[in-house]
PDB file of N, CA and C in Angstrom:
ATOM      1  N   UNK A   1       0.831  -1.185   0.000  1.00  0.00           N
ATOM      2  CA  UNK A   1       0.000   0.000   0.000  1.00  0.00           C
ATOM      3  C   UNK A   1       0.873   1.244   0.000  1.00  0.00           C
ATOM      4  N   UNK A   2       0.565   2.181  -0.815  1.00  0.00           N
ATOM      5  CA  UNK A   2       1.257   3.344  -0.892  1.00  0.00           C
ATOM      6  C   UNK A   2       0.761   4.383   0.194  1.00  0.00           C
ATOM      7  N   UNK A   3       2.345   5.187   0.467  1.00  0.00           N
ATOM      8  CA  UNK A   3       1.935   5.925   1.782  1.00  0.00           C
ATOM      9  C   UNK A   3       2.125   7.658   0.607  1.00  0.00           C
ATOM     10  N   UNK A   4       1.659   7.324  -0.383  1.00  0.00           N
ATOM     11  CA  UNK A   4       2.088   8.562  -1.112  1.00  0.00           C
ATOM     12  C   UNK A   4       0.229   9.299  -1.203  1.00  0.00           C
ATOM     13  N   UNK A   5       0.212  10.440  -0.424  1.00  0.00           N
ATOM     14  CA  UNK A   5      -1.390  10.739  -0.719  1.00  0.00           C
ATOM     15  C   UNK A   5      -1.035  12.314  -1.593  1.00  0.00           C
ATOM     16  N   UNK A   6      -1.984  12.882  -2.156  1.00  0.00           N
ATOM     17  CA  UNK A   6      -1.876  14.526  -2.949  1.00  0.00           C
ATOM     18  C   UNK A   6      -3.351  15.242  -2.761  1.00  0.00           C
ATOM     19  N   UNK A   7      -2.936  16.170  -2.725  1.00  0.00           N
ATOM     20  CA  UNK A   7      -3.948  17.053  -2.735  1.00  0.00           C
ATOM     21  C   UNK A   7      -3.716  18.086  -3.949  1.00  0.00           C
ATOM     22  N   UNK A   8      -5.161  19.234  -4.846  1.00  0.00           N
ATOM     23  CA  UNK A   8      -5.075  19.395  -5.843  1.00  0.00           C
ATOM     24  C   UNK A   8      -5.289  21.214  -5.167  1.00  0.00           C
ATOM     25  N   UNK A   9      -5.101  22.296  -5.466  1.00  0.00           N
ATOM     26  CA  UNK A   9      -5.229  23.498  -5.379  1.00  0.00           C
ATOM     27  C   UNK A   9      -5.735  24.327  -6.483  1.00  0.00           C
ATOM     28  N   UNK A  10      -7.014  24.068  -7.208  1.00  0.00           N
ATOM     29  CA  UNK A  10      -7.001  24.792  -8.670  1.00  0.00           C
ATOM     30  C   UNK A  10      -7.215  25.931  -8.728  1.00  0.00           C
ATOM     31  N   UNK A  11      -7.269  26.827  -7.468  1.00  0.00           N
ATOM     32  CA  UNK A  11      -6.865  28.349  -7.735  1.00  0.00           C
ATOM     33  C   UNK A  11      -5.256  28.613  -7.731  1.00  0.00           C
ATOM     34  N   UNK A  12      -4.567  27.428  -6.847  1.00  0.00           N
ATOM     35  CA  UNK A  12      -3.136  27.828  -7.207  1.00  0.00           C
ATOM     36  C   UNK A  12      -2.532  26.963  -8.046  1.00  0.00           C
ATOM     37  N   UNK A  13      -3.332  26.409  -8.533  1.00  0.00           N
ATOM     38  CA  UNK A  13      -2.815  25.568 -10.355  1.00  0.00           C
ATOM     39  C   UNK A  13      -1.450  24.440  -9.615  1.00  0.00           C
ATOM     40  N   UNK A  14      -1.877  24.072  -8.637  1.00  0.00           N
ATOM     41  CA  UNK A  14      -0.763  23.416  -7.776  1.00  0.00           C
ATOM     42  C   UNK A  14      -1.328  22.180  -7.509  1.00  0.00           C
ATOM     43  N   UNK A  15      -0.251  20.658  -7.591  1.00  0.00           N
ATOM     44  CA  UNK A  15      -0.547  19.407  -7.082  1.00  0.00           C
ATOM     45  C   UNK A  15      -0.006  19.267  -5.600  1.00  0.00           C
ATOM     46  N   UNK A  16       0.009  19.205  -4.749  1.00  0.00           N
ATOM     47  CA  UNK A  16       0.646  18.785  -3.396  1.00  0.00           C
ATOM     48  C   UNK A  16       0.758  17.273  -3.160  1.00  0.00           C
ATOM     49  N   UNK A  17       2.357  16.964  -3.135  1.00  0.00           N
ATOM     50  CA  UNK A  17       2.159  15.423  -3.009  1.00  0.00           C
ATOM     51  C   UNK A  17       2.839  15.355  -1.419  1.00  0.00           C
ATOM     52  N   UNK A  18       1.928  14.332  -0.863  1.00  0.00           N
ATOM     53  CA  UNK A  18       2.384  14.004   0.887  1.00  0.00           C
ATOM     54  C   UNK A  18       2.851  12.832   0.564  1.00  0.00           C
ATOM     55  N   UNK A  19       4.226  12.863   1.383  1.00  0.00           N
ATOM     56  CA  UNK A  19       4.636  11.673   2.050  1.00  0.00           C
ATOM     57  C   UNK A  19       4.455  11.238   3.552  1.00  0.00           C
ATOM     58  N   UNK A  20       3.609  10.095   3.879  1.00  0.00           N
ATOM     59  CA  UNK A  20       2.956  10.354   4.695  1.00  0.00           C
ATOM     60  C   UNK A  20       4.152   9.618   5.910  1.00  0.00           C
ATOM     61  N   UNK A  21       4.708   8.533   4.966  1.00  0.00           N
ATOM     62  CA  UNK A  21       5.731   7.428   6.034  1.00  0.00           C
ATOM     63  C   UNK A  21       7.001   8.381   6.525  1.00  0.00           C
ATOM     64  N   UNK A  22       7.105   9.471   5.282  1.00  0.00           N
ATOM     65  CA  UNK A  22       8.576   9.871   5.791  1.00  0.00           C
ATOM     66  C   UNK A  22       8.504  11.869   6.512  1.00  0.00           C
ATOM     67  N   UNK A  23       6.985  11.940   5.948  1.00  0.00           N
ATOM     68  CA  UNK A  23       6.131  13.210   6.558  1.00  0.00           C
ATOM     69  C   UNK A  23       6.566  14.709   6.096  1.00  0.00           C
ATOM     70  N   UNK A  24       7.238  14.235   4.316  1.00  0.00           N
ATOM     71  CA  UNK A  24       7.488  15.251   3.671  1.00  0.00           C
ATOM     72  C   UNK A  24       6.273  15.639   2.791  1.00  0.00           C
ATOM     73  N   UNK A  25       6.622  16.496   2.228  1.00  0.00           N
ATOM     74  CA  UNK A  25       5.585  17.584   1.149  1.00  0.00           C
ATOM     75  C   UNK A  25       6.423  17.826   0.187  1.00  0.00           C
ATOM     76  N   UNK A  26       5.586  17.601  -1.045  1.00  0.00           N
ATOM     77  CA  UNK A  26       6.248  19.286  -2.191  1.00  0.00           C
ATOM     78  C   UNK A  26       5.083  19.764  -2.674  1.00  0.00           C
ATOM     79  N   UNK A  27       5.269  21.037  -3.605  1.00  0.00           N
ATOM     80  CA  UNK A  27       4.426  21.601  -3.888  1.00  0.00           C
ATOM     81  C   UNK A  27       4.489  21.236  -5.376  1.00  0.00           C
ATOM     82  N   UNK A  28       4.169  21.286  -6.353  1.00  0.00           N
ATOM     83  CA  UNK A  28       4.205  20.814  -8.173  1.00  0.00           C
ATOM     84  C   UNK A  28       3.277  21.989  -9.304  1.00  0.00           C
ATOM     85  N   UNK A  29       3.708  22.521  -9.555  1.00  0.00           N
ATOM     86  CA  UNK A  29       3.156  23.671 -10.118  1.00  0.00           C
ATOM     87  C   UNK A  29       4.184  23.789 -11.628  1.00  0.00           C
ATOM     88  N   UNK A  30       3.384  23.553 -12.889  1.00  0.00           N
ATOM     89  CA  UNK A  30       3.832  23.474 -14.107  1.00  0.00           C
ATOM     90  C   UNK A  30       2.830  23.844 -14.604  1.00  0.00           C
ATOM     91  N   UNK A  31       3.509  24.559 -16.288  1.00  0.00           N
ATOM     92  CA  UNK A  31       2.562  25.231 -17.256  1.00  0.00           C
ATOM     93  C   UNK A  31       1.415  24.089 -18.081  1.00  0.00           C
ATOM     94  N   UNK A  32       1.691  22.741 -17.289  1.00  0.00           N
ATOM     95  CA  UNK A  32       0.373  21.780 -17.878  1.00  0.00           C
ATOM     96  C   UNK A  32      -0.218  21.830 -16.711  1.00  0.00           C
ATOM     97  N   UNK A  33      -0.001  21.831 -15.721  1.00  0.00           N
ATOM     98  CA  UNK A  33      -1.233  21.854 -14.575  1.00  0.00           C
ATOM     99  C   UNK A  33      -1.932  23.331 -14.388  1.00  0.00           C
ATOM    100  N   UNK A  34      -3.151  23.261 -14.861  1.00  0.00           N
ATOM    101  CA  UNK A  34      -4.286  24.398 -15.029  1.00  0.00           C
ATOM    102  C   UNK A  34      -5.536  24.376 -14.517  1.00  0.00           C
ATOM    103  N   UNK A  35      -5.959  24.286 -13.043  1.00  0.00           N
ATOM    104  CA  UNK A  35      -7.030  24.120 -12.430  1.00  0.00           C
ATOM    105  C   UNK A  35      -7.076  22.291 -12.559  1.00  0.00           C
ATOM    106  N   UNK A  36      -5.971  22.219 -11.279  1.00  0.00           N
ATOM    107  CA  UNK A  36      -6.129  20.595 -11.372  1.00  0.00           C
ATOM    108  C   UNK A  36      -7.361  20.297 -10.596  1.00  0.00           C
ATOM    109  N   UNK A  37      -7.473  19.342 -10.649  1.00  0.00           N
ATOM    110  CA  UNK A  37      -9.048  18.531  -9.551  1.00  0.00           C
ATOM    111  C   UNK A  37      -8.893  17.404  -9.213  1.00  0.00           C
ATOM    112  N   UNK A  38      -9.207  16.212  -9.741  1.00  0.00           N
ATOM    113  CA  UNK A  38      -8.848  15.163  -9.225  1.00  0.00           C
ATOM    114  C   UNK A  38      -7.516  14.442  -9.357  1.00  0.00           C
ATOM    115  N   UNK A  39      -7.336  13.955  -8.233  1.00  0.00           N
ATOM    116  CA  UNK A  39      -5.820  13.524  -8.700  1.00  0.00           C
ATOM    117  C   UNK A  39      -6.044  12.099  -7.738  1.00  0.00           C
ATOM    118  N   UNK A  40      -5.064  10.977  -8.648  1.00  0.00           N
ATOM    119  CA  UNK A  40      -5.030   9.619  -7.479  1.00  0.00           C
ATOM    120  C   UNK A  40      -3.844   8.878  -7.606  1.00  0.00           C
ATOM    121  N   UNK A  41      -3.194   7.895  -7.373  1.00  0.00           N
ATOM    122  CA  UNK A  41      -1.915   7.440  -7.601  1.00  0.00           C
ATOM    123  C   UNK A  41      -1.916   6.373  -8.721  1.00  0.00           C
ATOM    124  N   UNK A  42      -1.249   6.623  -9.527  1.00  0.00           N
ATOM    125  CA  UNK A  42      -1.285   5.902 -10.577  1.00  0.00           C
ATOM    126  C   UNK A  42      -0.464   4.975 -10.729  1.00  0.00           C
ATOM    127  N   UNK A  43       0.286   4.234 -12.006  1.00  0.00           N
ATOM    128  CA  UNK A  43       0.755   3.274 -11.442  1.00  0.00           C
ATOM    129  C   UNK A  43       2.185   3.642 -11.459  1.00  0.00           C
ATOM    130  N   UNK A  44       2.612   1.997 -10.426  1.00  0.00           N
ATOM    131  CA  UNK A  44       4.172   2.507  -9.913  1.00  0.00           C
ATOM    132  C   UNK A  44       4.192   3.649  -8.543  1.00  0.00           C
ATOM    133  N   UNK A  45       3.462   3.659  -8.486  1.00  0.00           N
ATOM    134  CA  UNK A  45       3.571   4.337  -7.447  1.00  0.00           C
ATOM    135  C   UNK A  45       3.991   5.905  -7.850  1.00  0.00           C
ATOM    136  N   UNK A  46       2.940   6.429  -9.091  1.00  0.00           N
ATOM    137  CA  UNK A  46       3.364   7.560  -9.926  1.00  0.00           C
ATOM    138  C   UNK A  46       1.492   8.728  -9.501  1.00  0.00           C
ATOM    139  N   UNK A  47       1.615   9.604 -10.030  1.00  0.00           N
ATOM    140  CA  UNK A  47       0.568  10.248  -9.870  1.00  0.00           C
ATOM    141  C   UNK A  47       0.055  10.516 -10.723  1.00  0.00           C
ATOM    142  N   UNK A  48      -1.192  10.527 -10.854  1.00  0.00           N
ATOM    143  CA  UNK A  48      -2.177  11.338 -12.187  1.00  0.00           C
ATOM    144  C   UNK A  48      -3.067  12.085 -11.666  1.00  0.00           C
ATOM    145  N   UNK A  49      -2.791  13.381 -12.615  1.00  0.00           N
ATOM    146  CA  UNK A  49      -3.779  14.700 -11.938  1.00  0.00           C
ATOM    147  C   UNK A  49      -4.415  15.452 -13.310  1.00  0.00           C
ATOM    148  N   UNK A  50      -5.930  15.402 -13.037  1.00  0.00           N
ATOM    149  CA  UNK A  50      -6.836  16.207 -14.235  1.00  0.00           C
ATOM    150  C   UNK A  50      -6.058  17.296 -13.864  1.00  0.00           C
ATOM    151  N   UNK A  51      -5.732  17.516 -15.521  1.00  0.00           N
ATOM    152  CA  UNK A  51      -5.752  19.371 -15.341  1.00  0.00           C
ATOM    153  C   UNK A  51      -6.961  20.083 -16.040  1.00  0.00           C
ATOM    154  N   UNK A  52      -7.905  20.338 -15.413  1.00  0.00           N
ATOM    155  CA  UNK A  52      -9.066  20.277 -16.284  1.00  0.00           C
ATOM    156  C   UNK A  52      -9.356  21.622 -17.179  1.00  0.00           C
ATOM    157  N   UNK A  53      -8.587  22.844 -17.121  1.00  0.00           N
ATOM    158  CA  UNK A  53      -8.426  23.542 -18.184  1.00  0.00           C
ATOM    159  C   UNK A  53      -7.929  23.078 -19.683  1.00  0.00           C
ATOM    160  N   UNK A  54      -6.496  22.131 -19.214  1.00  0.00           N
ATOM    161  CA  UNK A  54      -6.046  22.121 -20.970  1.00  0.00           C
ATOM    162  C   UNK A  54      -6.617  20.409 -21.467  1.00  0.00           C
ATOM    163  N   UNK A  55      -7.845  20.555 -20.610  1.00  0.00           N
ATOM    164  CA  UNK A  55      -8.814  19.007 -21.011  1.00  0.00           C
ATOM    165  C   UNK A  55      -7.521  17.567 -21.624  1.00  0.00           C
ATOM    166  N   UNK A  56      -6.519  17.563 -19.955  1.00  0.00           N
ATOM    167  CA  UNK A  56      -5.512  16.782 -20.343  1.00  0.00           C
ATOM    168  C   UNK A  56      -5.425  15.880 -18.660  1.00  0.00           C
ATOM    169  N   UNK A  57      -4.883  14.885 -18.497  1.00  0.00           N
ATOM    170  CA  UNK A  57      -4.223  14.194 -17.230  1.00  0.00           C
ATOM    171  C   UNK A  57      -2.814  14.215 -17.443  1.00  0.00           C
ATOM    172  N   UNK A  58      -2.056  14.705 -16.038  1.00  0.00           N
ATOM    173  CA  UNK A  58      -0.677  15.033 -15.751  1.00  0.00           C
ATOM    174  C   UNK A  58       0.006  13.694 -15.271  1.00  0.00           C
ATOM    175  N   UNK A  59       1.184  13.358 -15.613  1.00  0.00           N
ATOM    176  CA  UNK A  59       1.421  12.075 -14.880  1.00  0.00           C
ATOM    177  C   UNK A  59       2.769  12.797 -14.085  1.00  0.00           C
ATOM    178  N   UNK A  60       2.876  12.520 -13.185  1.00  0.00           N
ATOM    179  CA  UNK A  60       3.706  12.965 -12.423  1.00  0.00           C
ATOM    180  C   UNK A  60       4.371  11.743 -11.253  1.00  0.00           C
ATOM    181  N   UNK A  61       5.738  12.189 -11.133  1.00  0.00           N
ATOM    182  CA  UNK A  61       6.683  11.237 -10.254  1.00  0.00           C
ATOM    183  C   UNK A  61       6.340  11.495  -8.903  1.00  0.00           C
ATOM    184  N   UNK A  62       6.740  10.800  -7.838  1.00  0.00           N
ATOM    185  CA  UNK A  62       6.690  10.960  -6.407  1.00  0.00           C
ATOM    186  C   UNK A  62       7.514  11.961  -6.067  1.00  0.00           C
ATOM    187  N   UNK A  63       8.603  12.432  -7.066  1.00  0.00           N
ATOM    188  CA  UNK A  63       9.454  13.203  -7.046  1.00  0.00           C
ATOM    189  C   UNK A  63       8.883  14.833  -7.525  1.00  0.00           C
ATOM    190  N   UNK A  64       7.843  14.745  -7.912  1.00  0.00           N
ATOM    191  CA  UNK A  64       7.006  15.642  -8.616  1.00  0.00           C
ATOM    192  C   UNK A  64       7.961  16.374 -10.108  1.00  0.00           C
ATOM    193  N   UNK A  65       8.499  15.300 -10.557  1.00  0.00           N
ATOM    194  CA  UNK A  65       9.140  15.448 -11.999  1.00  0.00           C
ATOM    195  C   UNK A  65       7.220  14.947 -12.881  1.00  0.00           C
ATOM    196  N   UNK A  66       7.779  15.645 -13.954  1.00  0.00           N
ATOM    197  CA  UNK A  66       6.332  15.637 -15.050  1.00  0.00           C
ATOM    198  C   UNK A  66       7.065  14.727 -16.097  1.00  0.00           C
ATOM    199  N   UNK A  67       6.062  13.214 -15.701  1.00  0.00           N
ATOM    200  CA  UNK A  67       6.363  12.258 -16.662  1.00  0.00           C
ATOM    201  C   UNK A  67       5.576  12.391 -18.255  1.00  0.00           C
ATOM    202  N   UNK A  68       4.745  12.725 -18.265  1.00  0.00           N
ATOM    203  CA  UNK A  68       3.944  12.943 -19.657  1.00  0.00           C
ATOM    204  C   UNK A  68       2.771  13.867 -19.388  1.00  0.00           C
ATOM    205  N   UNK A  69       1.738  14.392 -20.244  1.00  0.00           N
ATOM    206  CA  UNK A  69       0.662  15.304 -20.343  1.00  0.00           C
ATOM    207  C   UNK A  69      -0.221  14.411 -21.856  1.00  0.00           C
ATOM    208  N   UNK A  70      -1.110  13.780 -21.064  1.00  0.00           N
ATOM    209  CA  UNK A  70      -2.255  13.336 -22.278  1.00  0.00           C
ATOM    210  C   UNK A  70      -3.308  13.855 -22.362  1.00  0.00           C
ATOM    211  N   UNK A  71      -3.673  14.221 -23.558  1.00  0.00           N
ATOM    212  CA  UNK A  71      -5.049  15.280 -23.771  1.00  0.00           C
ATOM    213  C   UNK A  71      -5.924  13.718 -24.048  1.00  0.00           C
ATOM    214  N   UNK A  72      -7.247  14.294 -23.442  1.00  0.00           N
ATOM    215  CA  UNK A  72      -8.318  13.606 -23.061  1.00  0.00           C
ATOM    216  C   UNK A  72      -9.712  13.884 -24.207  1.00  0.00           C
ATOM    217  N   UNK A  73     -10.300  13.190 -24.914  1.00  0.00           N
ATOM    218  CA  UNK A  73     -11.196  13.439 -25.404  1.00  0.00           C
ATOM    219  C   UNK A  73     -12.255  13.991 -24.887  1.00  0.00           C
ATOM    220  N   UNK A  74     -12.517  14.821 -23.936  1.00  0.00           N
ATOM    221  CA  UNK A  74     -13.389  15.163 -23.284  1.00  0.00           C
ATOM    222  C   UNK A  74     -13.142  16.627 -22.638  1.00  0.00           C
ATOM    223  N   UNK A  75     -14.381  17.619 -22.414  1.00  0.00           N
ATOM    224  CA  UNK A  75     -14.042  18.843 -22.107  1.00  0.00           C
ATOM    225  C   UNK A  75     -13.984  18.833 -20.354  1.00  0.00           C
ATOM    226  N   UNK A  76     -13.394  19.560 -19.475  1.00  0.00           N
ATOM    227  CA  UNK A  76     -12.955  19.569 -17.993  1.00  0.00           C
ATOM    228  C   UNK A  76     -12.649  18.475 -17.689  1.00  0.00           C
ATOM    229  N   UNK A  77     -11.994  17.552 -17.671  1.00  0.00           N
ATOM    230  CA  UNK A  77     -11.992  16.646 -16.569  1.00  0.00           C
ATOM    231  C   UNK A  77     -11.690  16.792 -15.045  1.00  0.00           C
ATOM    232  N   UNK A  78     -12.498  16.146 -14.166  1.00  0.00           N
ATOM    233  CA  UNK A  78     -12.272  16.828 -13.216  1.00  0.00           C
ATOM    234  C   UNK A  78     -11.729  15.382 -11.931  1.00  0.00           C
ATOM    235  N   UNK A  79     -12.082  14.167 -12.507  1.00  0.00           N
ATOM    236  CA  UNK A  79     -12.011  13.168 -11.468  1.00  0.00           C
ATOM    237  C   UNK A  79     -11.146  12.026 -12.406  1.00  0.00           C
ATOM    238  N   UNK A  80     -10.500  11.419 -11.832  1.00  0.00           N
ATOM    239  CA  UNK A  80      -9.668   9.924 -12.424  1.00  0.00           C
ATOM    240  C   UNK A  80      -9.904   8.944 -10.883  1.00  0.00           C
ATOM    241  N   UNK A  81      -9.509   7.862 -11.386  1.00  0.00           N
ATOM    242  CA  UNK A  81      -9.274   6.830 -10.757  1.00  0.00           C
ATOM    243  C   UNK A  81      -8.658   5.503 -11.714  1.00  0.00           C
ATOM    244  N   UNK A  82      -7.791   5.105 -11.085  1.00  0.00           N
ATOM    245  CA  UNK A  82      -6.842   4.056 -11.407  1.00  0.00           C
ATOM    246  C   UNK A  82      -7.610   2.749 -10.588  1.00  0.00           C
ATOM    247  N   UNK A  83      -7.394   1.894 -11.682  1.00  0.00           N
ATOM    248  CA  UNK A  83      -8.212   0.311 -10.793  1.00  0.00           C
ATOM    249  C   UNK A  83      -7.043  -1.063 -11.559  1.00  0.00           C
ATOM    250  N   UNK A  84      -6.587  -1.910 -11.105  1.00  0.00           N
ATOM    251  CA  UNK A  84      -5.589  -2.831 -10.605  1.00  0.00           C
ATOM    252  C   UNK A  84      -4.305  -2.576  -9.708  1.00  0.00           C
TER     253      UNK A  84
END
């Protein structure tokens, strides 16, 4: 079980990823994250966060490095969830 939890800020266009085992923070703020909203842990123990302005999901490291930006067929997205 991952001790990696995030929180999303879409007035400050910011991902917050917690480490909860080792009780650090960062903050993640890039020109693809634009009114993020939902965000959940994806796989590997990686993150995915709607950015629901540029109608895309952010994949992001635990490290809060920006692994890719996929545009989504769909206008706002606002919620994801990962299942296996």
């Amino acid at each position: 079980m991952s001790s990696q939890r995030m929180l999303t800020d879409r007035f400050a266009n910011t991902v917050y990823l917690l480490e909860t085992v080792k009780g650090t923070s960062r903050a993640v703020t890039h020109e693809n994250i634009q009114v993020p909203l939902g965000a959940c842990v994806g796989p590997g123990d990686t993150v995915l966060a709607c950015s629901m302005s540029n109608h895309s999901i952010v994949h992001l490291s635990v490290d809060g490095v920006i692994l890719g930006t996929y545009p989504v067929d769909m206008w706002y997205p606002f919620t994801i969830c990962v299942y296996g």
